[in-house]
PDB file of N, CA and C in Angstrom:
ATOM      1  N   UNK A   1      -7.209 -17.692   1.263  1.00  0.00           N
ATOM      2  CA  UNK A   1      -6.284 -17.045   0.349  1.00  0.00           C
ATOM      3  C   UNK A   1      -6.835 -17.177  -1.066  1.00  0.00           C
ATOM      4  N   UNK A   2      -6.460 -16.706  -1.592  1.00  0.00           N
ATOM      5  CA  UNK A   2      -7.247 -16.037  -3.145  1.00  0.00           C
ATOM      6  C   UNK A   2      -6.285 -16.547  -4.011  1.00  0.00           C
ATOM      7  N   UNK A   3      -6.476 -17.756  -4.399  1.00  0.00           N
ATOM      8  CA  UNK A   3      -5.380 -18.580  -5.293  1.00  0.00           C
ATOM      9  C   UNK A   3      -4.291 -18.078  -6.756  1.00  0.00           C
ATOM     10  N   UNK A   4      -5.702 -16.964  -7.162  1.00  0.00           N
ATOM     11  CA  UNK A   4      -5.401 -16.688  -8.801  1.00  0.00           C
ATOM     12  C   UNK A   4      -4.432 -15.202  -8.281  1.00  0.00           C
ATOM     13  N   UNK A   5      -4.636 -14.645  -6.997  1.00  0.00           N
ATOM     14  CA  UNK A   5      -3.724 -12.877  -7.007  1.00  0.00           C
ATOM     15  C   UNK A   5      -2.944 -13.195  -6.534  1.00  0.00           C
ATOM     16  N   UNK A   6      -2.891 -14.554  -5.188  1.00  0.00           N
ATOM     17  CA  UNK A   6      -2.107 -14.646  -4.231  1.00  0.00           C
ATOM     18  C   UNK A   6      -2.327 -14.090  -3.028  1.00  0.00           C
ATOM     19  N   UNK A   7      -2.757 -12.989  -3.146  1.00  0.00           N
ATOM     20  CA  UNK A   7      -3.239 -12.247  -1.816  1.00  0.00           C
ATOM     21  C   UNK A   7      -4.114 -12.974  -0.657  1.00  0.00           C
ATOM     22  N   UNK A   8      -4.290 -12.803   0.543  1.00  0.00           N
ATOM     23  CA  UNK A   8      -5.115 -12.939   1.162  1.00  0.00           C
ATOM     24  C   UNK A   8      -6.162 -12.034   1.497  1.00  0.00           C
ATOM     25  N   UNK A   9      -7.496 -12.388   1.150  1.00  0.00           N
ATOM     26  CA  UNK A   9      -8.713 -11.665   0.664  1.00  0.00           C
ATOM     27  C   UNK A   9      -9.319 -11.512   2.115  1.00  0.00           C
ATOM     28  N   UNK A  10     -10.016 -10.477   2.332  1.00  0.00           N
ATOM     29  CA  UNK A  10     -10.553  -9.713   3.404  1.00  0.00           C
ATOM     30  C   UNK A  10     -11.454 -10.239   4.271  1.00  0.00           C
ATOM     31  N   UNK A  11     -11.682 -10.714   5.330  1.00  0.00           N
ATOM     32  CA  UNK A  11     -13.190 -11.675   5.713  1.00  0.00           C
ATOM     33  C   UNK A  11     -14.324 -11.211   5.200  1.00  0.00           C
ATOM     34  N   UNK A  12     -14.645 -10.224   5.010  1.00  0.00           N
ATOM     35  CA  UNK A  12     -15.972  -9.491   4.303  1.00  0.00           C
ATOM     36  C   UNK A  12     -16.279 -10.828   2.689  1.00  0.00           C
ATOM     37  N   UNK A  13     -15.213 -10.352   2.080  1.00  0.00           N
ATOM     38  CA  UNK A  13     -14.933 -10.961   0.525  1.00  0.00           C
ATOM     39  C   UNK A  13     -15.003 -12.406   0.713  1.00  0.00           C
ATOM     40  N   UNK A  14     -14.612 -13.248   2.087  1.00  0.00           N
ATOM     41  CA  UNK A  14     -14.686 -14.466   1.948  1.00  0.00           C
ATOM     42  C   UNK A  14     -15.612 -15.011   2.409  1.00  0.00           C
ATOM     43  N   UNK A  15     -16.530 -14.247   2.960  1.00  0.00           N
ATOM     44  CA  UNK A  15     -17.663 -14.665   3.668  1.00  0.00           C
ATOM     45  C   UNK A  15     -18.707 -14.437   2.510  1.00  0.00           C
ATOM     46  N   UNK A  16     -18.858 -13.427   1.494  1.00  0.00           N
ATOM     47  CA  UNK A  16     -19.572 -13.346   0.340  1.00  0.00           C
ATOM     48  C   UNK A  16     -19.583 -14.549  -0.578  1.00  0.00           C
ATOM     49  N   UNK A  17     -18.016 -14.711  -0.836  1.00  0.00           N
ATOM     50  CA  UNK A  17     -17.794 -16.003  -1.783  1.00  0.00           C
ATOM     51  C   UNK A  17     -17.973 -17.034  -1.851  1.00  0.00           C
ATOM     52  N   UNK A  18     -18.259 -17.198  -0.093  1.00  0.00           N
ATOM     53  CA  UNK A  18     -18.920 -18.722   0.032  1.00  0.00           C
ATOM     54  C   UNK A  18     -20.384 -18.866   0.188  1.00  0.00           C
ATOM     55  N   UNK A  19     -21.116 -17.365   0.558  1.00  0.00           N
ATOM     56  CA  UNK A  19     -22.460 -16.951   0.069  1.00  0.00           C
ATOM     57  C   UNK A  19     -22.863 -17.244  -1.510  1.00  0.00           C
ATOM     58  N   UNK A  20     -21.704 -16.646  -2.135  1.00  0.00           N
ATOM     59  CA  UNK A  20     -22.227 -16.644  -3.320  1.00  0.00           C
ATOM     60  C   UNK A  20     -21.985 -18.274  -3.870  1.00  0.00           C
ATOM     61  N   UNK A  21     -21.235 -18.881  -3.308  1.00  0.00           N
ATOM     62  CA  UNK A  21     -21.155 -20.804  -3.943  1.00  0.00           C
ATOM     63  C   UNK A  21     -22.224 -21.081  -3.446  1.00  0.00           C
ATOM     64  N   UNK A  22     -22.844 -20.761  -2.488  1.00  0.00           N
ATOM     65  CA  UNK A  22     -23.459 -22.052  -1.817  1.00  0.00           C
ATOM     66  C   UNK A  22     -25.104 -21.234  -2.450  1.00  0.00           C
ATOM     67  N   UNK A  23     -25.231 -20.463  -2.923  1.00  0.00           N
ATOM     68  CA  UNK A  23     -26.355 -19.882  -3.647  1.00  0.00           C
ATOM     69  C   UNK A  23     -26.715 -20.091  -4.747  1.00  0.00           C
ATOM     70  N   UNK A  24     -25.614 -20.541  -5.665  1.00  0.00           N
ATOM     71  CA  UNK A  24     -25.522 -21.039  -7.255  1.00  0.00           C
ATOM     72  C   UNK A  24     -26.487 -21.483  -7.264  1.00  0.00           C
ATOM     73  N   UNK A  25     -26.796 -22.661  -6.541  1.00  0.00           N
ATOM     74  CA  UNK A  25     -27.912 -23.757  -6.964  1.00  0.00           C
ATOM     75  C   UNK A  25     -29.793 -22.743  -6.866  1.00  0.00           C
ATOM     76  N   UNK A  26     -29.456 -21.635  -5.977  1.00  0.00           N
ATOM     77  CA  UNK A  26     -30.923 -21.201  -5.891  1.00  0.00           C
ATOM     78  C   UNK A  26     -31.092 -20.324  -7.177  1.00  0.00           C
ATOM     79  N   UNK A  27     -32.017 -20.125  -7.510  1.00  0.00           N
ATOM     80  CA  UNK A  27     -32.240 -19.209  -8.543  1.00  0.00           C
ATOM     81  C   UNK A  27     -33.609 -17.764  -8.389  1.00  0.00           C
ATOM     82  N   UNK A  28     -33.142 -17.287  -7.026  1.00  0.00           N
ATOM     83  CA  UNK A  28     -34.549 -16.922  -6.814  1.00  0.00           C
ATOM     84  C   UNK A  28     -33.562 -15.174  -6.186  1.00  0.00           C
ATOM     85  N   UNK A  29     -34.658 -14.503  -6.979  1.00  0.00           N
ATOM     86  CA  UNK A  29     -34.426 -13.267  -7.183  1.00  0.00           C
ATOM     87  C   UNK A  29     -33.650 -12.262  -5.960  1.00  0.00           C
ATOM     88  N   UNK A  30     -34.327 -13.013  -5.086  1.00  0.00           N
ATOM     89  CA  UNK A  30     -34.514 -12.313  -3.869  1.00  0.00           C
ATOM     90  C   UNK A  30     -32.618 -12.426  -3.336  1.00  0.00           C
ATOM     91  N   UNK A  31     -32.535 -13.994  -3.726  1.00  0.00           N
ATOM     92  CA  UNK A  31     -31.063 -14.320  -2.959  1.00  0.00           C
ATOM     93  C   UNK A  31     -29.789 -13.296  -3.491  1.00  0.00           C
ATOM     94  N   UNK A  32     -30.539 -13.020  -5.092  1.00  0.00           N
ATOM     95  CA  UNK A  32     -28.993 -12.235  -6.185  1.00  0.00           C
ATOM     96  C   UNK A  32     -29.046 -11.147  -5.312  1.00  0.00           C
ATOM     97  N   UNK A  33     -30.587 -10.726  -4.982  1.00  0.00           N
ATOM     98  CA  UNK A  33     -30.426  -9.033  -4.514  1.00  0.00           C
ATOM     99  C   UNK A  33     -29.558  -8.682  -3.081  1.00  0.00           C
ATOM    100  N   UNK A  34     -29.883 -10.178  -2.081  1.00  0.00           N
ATOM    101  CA  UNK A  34     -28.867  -9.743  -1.194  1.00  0.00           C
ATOM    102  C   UNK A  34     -27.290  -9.857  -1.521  1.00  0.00           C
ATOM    103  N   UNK A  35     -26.953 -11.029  -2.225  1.00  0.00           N
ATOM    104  CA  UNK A  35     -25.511 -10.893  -2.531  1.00  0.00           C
ATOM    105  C   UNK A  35     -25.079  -9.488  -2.950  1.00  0.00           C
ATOM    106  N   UNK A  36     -26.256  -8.805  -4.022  1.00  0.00           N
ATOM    107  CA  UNK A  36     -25.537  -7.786  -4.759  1.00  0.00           C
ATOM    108  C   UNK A  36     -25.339  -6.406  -3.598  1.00  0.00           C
ATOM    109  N   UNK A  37     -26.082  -6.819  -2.476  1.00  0.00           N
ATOM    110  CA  UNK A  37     -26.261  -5.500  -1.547  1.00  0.00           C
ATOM    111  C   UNK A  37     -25.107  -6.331  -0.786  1.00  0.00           C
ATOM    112  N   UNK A  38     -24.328  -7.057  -0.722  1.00  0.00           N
ATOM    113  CA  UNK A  38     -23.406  -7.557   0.081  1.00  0.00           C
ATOM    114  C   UNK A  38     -22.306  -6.951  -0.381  1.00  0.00           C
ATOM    115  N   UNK A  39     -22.016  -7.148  -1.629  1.00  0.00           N
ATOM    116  CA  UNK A  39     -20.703  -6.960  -2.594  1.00  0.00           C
ATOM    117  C   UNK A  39     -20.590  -5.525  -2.457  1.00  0.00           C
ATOM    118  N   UNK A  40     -21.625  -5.246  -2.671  1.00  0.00           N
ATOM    119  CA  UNK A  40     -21.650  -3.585  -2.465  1.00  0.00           C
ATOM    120  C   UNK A  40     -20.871  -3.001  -1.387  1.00  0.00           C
ATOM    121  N   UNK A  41     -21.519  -3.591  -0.113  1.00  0.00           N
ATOM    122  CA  UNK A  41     -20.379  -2.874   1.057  1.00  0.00           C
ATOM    123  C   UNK A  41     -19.296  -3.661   1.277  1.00  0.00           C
ATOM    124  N   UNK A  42     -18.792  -4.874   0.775  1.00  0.00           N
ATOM    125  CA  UNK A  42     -17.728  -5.281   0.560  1.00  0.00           C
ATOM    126  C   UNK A  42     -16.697  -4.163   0.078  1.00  0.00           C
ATOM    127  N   UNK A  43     -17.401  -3.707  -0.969  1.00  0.00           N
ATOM    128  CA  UNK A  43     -16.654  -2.856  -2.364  1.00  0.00           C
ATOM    129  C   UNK A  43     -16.417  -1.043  -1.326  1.00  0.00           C
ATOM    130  N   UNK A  44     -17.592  -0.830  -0.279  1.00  0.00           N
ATOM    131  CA  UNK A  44     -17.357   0.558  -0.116  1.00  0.00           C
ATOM    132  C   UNK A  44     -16.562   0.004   1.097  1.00  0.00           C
ATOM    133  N   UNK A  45     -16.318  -1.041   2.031  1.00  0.00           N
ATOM    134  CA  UNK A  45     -15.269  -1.299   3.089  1.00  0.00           C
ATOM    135  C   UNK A  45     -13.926  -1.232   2.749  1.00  0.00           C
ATOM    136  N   UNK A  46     -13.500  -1.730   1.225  1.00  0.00           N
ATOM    137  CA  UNK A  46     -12.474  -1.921   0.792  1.00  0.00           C
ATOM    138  C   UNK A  46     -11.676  -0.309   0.887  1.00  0.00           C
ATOM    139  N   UNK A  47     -10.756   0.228   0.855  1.00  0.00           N
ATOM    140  CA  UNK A  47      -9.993   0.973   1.146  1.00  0.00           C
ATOM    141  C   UNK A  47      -9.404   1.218  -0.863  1.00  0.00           C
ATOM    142  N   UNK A  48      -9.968   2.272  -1.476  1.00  0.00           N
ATOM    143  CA  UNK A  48      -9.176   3.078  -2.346  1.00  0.00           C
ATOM    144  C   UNK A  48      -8.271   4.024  -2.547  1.00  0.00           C
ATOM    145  N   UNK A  49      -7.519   4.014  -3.523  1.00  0.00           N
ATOM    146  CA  UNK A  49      -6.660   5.216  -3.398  1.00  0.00           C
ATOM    147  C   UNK A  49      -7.609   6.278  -4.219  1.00  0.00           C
ATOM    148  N   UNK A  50      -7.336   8.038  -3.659  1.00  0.00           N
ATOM    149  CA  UNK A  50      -8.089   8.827  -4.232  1.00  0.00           C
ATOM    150  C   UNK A  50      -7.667   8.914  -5.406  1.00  0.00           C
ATOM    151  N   UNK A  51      -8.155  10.148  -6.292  1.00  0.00           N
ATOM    152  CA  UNK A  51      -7.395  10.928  -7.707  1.00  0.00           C
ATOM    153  C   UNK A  51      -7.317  11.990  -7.355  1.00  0.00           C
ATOM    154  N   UNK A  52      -6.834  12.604  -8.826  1.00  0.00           N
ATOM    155  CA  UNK A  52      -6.641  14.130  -8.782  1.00  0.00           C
ATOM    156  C   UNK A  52      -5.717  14.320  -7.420  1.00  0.00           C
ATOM    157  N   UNK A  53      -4.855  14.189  -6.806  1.00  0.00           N
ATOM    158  CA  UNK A  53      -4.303  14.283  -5.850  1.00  0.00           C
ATOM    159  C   UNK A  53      -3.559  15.588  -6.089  1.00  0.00           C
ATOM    160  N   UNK A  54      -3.619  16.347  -5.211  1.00  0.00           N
ATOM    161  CA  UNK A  54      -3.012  18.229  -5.053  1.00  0.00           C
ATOM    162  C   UNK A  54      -2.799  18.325  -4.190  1.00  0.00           C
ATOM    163  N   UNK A  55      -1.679  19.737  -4.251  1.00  0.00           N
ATOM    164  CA  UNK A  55      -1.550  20.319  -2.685  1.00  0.00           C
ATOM    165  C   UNK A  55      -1.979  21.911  -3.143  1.00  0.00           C
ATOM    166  N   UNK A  56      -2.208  22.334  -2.004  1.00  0.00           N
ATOM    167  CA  UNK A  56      -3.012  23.409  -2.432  1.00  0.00           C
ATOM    168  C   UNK A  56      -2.368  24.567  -1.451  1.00  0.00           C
ATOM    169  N   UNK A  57      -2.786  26.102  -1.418  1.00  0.00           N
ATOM    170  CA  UNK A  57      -1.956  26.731  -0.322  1.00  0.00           C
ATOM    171  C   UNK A  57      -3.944  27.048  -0.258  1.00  0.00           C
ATOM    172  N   UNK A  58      -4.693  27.432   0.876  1.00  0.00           N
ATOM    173  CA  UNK A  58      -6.040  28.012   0.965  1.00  0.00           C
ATOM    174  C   UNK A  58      -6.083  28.821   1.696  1.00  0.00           C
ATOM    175  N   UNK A  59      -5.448  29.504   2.227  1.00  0.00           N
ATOM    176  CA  UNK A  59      -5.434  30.562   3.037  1.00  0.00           C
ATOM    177  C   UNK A  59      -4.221  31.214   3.063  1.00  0.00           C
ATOM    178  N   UNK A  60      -4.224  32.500   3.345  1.00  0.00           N
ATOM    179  CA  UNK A  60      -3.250  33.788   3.498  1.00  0.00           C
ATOM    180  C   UNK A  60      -1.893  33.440   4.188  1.00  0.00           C
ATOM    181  N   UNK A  61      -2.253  32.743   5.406  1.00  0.00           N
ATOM    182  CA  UNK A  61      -1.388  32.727   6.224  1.00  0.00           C
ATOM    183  C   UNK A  61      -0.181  31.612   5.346  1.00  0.00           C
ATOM    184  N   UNK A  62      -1.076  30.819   4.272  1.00  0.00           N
ATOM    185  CA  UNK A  62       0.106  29.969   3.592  1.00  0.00           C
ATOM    186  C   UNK A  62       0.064  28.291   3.493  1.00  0.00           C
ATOM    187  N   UNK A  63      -1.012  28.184   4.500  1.00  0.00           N
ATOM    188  CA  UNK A  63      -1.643  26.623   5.150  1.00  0.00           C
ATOM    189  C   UNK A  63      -1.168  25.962   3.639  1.00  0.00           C
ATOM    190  N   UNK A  64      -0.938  25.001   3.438  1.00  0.00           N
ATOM    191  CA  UNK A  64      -0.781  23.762   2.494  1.00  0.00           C
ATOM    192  C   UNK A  64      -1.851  22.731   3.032  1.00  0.00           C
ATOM    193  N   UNK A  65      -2.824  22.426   1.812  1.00  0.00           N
ATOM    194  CA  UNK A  65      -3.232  21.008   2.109  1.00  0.00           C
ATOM    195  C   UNK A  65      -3.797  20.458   1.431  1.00  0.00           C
ATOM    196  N   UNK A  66      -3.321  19.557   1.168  1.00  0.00           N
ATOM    197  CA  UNK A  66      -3.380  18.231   0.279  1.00  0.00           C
ATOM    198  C   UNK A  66      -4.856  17.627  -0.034  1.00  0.00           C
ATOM    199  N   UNK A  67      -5.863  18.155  -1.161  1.00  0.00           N
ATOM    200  CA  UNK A  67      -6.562  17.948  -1.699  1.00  0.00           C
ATOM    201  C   UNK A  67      -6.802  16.274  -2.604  1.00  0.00           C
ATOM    202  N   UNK A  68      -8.269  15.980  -2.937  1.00  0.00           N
ATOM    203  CA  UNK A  68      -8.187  14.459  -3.792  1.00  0.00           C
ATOM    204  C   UNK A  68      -9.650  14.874  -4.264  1.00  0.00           C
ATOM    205  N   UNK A  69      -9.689  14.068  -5.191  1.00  0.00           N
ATOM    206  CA  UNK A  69     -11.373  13.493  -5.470  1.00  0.00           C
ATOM    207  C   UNK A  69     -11.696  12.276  -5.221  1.00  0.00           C
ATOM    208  N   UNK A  70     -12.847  11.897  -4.530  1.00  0.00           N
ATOM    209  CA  UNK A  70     -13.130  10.293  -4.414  1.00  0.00           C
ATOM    210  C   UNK A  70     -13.034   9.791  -5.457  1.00  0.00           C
ATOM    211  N   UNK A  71     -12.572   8.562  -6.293  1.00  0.00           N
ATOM    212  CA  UNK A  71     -12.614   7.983  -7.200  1.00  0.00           C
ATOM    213  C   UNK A  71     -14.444   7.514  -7.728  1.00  0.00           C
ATOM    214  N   UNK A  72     -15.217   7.226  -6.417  1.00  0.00           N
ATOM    215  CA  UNK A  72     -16.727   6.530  -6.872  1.00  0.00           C
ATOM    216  C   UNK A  72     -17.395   7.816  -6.927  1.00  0.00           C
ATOM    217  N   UNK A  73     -17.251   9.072  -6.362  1.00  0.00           N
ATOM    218  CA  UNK A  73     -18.266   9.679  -6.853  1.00  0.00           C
ATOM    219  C   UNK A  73     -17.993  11.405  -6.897  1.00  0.00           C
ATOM    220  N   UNK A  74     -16.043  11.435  -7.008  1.00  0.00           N
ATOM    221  CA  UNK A  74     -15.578  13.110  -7.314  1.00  0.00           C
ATOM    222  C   UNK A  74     -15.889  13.911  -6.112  1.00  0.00           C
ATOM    223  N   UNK A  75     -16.510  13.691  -5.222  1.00  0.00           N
ATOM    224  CA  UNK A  75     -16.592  14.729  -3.923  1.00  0.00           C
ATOM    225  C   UNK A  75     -14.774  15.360  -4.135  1.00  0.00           C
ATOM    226  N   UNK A  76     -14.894  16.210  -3.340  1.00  0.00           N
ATOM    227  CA  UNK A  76     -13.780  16.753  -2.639  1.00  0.00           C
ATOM    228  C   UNK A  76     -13.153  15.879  -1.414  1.00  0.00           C
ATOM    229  N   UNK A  77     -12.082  15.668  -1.287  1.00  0.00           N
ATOM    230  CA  UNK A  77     -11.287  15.252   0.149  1.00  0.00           C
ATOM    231  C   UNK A  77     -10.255  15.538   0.414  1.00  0.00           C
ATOM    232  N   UNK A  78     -10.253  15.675   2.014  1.00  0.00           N
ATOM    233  CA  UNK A  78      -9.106  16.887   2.293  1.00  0.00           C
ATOM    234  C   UNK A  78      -8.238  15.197   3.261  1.00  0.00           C
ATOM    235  N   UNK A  79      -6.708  15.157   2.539  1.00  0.00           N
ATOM    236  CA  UNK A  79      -6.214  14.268   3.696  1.00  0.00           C
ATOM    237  C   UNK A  79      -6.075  14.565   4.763  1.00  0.00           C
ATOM    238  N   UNK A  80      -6.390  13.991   6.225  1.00  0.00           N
ATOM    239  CA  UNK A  80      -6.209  12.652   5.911  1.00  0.00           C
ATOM    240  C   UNK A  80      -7.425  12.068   5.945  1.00  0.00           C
ATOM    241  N   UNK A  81      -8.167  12.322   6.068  1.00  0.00           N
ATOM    242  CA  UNK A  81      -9.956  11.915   5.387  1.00  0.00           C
ATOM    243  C   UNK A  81     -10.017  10.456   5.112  1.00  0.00           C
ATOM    244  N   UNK A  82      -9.943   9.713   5.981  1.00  0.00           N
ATOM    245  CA  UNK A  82     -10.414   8.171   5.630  1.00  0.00           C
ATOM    246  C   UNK A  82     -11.548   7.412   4.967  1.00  0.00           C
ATOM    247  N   UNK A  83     -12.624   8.306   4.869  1.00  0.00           N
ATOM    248  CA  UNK A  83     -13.962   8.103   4.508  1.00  0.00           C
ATOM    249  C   UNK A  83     -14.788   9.215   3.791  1.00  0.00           C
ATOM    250  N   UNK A  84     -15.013   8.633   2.586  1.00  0.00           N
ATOM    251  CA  UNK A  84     -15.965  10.053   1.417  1.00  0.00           C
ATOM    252  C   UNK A  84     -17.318   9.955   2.245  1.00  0.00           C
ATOM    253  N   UNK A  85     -17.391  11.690   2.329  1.00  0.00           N
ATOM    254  CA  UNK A  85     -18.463  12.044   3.619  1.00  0.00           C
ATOM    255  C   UNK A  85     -20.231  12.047   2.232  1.00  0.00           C
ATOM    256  N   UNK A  86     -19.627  11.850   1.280  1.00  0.00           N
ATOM    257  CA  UNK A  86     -20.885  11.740   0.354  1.00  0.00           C
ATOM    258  C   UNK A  86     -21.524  10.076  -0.067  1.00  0.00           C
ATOM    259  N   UNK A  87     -20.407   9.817  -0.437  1.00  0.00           N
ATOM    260  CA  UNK A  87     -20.637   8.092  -0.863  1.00  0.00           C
ATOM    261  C   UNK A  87     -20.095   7.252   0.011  1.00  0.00           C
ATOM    262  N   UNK A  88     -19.244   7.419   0.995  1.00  0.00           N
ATOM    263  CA  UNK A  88     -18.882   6.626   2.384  1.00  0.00           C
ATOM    264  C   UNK A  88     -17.952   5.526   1.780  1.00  0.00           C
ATOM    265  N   UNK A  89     -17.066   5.721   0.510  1.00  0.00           N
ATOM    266  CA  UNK A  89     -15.928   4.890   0.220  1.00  0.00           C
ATOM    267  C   UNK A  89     -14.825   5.181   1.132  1.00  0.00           C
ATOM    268  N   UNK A  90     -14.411   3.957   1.929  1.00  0.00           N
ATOM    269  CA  UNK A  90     -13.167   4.051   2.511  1.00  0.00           C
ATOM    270  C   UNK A  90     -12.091   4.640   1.501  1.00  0.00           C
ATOM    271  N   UNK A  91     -11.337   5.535   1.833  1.00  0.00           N
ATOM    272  CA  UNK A  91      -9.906   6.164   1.350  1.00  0.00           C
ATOM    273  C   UNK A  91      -8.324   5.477   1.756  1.00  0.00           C
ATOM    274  N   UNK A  92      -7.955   5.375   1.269  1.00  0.00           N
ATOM    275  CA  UNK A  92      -6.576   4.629   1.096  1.00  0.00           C
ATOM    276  C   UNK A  92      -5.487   6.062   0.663  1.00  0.00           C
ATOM    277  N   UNK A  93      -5.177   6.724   1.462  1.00  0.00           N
ATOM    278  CA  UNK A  93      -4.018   7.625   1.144  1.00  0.00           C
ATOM    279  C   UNK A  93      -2.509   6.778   1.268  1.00  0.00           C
ATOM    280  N   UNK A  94      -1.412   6.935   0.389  1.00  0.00           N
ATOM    281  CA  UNK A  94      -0.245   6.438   0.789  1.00  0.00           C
ATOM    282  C   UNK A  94       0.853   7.332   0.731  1.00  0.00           C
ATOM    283  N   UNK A  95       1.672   7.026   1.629  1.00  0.00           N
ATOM    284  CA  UNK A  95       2.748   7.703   1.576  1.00  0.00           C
ATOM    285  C   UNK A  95       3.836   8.132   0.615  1.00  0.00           C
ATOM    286  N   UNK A  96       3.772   9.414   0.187  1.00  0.00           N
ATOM    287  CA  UNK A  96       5.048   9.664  -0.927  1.00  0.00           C
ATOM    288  C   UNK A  96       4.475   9.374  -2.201  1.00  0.00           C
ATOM    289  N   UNK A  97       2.849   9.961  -1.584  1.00  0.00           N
ATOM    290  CA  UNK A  97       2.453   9.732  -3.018  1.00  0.00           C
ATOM    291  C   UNK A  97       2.660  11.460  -3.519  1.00  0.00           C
ATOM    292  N   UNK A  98       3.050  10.786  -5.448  1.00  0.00           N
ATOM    293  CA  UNK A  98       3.139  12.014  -6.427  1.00  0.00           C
ATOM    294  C   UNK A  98       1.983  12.707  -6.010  1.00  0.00           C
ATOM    295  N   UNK A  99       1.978  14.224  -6.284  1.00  0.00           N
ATOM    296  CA  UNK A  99       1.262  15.579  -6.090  1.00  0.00           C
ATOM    297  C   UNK A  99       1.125  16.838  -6.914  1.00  0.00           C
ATOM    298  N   UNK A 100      -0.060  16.603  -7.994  1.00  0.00           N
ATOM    299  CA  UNK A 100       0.399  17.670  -9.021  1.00  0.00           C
ATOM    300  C   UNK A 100      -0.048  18.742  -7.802  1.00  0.00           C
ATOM    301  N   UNK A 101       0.726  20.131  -8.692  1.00  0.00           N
ATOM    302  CA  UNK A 101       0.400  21.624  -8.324  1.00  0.00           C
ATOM    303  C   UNK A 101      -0.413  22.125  -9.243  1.00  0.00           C
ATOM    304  N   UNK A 102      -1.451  21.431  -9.601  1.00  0.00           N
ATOM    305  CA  UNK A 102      -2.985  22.050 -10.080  1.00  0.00           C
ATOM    306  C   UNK A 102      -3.669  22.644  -9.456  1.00  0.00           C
ATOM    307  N   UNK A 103      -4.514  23.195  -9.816  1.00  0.00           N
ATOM    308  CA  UNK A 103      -5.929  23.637  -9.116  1.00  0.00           C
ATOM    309  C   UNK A 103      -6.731  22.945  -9.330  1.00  0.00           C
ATOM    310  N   UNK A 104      -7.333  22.162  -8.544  1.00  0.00           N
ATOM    311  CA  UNK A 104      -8.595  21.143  -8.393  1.00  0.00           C
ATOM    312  C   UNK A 104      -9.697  22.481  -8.299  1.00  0.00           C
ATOM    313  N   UNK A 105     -10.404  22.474  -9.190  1.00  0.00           N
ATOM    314  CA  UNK A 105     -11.574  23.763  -9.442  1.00  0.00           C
ATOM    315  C   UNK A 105     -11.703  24.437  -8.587  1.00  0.00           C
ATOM    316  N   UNK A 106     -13.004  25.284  -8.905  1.00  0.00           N
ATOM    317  CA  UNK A 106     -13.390  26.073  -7.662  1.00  0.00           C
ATOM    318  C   UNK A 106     -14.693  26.555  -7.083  1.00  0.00           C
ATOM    319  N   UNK A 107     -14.155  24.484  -6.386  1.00  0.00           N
ATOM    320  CA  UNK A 107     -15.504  24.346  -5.510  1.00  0.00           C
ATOM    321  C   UNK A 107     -15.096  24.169  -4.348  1.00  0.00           C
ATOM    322  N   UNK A 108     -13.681  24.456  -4.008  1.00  0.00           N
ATOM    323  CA  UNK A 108     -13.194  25.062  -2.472  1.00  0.00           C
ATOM    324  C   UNK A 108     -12.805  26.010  -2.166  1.00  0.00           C
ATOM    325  N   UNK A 109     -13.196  26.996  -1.338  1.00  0.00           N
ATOM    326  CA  UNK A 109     -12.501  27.803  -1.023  1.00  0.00           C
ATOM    327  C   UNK A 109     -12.856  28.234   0.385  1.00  0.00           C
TER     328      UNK A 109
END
């Protein structure tokens, strides 16, 4: 458990953190680079919420559907899309989330 949020932190995150204590003492280049490639997919496992969140109508017949941008790298995502098919950040959609009636550009159609 993660003393300072309260939360209980992810096995990924706790298995890093005790990587990263028990590494302090080394100082050798090689060890930072794996932690930092660790944290990394720590960070893309973790589950975000998107932006820009829309609903959209894209076709004639009237279809509605609920548009986002990845937060790490703006792709397009169509819910319920769990995973950005460009940068491979897990997606975190929630329920009853607000929905402007914008137009997210027009790089869908």
């Amino acid at each position: 458990m993660d003393i300072k949020s309260g939360k209980k932190m992810n096995k990924y995150q706790e298995a890093l953190d005790f990587l990263q204590e028990e590494c302090r003492t080394i100082k050798k280049g090689e060890a930072k680079q794996h932690i930092k490639t660790l944290q990394e997919l720590v960070d893309k496992a973790t589950p975000i919420k998107p932006i820009k969140i829309i609903k959209r109508k894209l076709f004639k017949d009237g279809i509605d559907m609920t548009l986002a941008e990845c937060p790490e790298c703006n792709a397009v995502l169509v819910k319920p899309q769990s995973i950005c098919m460009k940068c491979h950040q897990k997606i975190k959609w929630e329920k009853g989330e607000r929905i402007n009636e914008e137009r997210l550009d027009d790089r869908i159609h």
